[in-house]
N, C-alpha and C. Protein backbone atom coordinates (compact mmCIF):
# COMPACT_ATOMS: atom_id res chain seq x y z
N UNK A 1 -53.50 -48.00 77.05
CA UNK A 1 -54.54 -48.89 76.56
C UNK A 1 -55.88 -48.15 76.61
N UNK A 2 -56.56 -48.46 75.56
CA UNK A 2 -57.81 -47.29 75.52
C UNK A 2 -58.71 -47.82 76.35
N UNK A 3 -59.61 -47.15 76.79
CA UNK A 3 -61.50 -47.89 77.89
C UNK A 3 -62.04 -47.92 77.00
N UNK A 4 -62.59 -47.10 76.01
CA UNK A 4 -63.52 -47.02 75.46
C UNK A 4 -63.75 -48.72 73.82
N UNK A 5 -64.65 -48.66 74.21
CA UNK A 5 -65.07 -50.32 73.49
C UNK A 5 -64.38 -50.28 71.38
N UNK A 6 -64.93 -49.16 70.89
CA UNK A 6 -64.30 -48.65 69.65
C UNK A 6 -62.63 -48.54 69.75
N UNK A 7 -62.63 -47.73 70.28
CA UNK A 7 -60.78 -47.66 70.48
C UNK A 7 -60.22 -48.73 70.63
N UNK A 8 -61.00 -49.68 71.71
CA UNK A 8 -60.32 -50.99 71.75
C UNK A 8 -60.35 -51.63 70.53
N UNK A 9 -61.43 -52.13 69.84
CA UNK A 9 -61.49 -52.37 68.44
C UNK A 9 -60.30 -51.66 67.61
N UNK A 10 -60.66 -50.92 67.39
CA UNK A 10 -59.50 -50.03 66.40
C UNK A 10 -58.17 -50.49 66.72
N UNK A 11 -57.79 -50.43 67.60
CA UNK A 11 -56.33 -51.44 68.02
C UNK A 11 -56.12 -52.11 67.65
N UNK A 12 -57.08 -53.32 68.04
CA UNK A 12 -56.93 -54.66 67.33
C UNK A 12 -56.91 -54.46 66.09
N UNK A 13 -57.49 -53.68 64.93
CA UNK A 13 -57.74 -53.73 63.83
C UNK A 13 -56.33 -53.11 63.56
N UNK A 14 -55.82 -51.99 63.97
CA UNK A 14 -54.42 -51.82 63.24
C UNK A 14 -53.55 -52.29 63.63
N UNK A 15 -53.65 -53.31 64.83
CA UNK A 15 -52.44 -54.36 64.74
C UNK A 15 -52.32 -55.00 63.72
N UNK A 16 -53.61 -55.93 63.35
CA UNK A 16 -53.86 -56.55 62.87
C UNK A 16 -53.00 -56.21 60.90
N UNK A 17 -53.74 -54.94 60.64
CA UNK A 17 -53.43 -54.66 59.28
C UNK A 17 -51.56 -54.18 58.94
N UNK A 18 -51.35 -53.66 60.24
CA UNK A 18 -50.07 -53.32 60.37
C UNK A 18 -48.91 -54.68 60.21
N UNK A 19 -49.30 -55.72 60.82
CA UNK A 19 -48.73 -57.16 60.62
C UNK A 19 -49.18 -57.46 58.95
N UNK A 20 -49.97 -57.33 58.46
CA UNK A 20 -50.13 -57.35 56.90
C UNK A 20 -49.19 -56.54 56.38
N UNK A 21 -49.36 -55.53 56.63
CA UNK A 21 -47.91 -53.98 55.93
C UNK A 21 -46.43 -54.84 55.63
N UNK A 22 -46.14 -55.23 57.19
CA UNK A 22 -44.86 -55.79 56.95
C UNK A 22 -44.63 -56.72 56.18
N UNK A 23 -46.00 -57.75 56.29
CA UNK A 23 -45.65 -59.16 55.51
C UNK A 23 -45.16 -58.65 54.21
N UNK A 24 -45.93 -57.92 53.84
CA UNK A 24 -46.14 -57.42 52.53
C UNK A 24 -44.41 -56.71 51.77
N UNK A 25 -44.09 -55.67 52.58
CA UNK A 25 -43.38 -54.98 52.20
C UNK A 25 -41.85 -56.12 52.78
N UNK A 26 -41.68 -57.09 53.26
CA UNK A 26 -41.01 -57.87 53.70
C UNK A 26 -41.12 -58.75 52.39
N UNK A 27 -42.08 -59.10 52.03
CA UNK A 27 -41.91 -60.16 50.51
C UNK A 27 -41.50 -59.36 49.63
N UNK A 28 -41.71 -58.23 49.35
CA UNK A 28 -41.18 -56.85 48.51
C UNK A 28 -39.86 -57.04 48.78
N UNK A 29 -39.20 -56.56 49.81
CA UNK A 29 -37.84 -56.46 49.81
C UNK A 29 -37.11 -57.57 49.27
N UNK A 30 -37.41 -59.21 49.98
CA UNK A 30 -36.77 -60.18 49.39
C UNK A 30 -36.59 -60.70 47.76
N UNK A 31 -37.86 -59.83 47.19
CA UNK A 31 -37.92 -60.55 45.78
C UNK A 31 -37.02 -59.21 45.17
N UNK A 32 -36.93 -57.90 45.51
CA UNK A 32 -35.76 -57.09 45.30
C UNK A 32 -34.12 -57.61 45.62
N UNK A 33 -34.01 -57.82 46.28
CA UNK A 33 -32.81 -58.72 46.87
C UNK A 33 -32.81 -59.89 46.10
N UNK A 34 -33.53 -61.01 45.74
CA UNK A 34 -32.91 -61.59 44.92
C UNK A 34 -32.08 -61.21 43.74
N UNK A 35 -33.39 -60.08 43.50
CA UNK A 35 -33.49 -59.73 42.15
C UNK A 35 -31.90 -59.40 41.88
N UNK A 36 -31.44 -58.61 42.69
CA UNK A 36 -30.48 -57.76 42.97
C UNK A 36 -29.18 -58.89 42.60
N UNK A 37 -29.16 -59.44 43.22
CA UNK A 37 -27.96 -60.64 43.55
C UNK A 37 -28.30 -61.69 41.99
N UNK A 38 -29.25 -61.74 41.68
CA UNK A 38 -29.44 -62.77 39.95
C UNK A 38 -28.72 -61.61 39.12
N UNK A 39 -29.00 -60.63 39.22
CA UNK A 39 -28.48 -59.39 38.14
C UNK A 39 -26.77 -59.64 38.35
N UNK A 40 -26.48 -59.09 39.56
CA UNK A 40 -25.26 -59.18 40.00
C UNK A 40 -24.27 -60.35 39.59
N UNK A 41 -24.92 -61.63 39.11
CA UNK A 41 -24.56 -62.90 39.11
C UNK A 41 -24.22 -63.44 37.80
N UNK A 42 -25.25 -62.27 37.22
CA UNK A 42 -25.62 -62.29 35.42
C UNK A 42 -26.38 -63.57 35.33
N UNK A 43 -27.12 -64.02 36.12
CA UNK A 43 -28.03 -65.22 36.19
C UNK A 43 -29.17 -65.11 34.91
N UNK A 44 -29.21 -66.01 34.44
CA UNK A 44 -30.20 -66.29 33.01
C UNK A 44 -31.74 -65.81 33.48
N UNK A 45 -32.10 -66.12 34.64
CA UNK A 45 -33.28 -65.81 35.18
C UNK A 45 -33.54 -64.29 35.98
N UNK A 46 -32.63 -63.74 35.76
CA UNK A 46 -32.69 -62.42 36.29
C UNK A 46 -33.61 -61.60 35.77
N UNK A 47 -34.14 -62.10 33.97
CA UNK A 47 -34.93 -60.64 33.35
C UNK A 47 -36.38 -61.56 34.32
N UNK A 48 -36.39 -62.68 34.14
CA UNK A 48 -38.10 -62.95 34.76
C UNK A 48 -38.07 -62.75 36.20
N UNK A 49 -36.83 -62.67 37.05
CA UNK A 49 -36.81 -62.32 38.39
C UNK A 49 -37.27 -60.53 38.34
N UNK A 50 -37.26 -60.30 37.50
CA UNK A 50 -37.05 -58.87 37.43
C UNK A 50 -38.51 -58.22 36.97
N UNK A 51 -38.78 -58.82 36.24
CA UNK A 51 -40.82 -58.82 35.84
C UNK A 51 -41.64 -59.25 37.11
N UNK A 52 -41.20 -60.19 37.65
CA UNK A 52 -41.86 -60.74 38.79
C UNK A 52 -41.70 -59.27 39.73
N UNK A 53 -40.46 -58.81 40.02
CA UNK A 53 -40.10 -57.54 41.39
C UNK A 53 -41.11 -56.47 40.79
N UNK A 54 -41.18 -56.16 39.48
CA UNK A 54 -41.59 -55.05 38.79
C UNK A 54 -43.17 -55.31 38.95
N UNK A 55 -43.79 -56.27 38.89
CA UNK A 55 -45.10 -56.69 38.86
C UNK A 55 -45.62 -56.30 40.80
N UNK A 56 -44.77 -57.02 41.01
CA UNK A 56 -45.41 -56.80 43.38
C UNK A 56 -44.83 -56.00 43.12
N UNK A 57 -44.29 -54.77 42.50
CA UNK A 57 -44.09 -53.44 43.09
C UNK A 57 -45.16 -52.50 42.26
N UNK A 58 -45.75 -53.09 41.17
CA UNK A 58 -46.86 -52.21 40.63
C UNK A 58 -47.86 -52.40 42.10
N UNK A 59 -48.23 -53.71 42.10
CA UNK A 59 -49.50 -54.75 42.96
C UNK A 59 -49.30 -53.43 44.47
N UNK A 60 -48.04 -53.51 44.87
CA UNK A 60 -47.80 -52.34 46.16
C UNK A 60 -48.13 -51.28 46.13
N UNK A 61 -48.03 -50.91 44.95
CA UNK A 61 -48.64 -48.91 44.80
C UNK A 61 -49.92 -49.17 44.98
N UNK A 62 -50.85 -50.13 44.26
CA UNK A 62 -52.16 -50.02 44.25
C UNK A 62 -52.71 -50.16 45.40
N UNK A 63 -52.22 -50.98 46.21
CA UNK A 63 -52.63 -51.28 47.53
C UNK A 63 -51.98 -50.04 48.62
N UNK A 64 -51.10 -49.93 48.64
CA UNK A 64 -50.87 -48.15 49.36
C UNK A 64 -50.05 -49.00 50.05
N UNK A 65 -49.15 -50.05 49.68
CA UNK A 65 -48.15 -50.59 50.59
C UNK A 65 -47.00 -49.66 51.22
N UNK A 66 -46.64 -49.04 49.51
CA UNK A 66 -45.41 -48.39 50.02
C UNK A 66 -46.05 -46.81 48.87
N UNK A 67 -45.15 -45.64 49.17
CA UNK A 67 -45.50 -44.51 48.34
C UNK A 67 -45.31 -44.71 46.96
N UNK A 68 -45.97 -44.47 46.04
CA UNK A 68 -45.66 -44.47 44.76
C UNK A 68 -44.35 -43.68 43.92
N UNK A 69 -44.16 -42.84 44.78
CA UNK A 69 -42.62 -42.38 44.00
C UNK A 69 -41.70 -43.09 45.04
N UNK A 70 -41.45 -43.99 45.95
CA UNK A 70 -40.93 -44.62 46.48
C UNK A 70 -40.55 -45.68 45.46
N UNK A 71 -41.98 -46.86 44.98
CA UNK A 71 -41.91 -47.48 43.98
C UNK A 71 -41.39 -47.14 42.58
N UNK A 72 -41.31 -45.91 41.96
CA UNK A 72 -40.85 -45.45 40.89
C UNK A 72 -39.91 -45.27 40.83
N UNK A 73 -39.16 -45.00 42.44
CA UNK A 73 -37.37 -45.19 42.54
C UNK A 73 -36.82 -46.50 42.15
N UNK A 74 -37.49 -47.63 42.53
CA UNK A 74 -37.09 -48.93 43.51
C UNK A 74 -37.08 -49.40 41.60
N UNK A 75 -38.31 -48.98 40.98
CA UNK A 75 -38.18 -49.70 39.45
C UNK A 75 -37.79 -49.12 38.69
N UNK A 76 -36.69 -48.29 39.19
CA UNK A 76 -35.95 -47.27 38.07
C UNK A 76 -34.84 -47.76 38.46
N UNK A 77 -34.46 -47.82 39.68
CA UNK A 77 -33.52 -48.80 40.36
C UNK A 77 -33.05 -49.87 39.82
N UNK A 78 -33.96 -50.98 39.32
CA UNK A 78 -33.80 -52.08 39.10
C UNK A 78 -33.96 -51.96 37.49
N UNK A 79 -34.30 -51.30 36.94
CA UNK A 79 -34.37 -51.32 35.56
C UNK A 79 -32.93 -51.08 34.76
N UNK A 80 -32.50 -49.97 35.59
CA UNK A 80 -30.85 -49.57 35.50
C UNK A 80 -30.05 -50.82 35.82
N UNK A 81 -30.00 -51.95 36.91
CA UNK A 81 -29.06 -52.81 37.30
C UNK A 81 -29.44 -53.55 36.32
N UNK A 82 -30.57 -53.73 36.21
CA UNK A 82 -30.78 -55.11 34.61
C UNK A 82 -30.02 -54.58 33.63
N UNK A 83 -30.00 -53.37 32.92
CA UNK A 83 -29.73 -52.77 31.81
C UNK A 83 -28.10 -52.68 31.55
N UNK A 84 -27.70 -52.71 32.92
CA UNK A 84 -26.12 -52.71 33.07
C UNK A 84 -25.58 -53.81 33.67
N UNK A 85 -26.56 -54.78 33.58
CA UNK A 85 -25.93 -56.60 33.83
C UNK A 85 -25.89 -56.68 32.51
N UNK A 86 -26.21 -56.29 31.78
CA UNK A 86 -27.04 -57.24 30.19
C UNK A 86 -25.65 -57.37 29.49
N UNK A 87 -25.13 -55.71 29.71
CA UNK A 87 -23.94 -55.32 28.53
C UNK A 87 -23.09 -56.00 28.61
């Protein structure tokens, strides 16, 4: 635990933002996982489940949620499972 009055601050502050990270990348994963399982299902709502994942995973790069070629996997990923539910 730090003494100094800043350090202590700073703690609190990246607890704080670090509990944001997860929320974040935790709503990411689930709307992938749906996504995943509507495709899988051949569900009618899969292409707008799939704009929606593609949209919070642009919204994530900008914000530095997750790495950007991380994201360019994840929507290359999902662009392929749509493309090969469709057929």
């Amino acid at each position: 635990m730090p003494n100094i009055k800043s350090a202590i601050k700073r703690t609190k502050i990246i607890a704080k933002k670090t509990a944001a990270n997860k929320m974040q990348k935790s709503k990411i994963r689930t709307l992938l996982k749906k996504t995943g399982s509507a495709v899988a299902a051949s569900a009618e709502n899969a292409g707008d489940l799939a704009r929606q994942a593609q949209t919070a995973l642009d919204k994530a790069a900008a914000k530095g949620y997750l790495h950007k070629h991380n994201i360019a996997r994840k929507k290359s990923k999902l662009a392929k499972a749509l493309a090969s539910g469709q057929k």
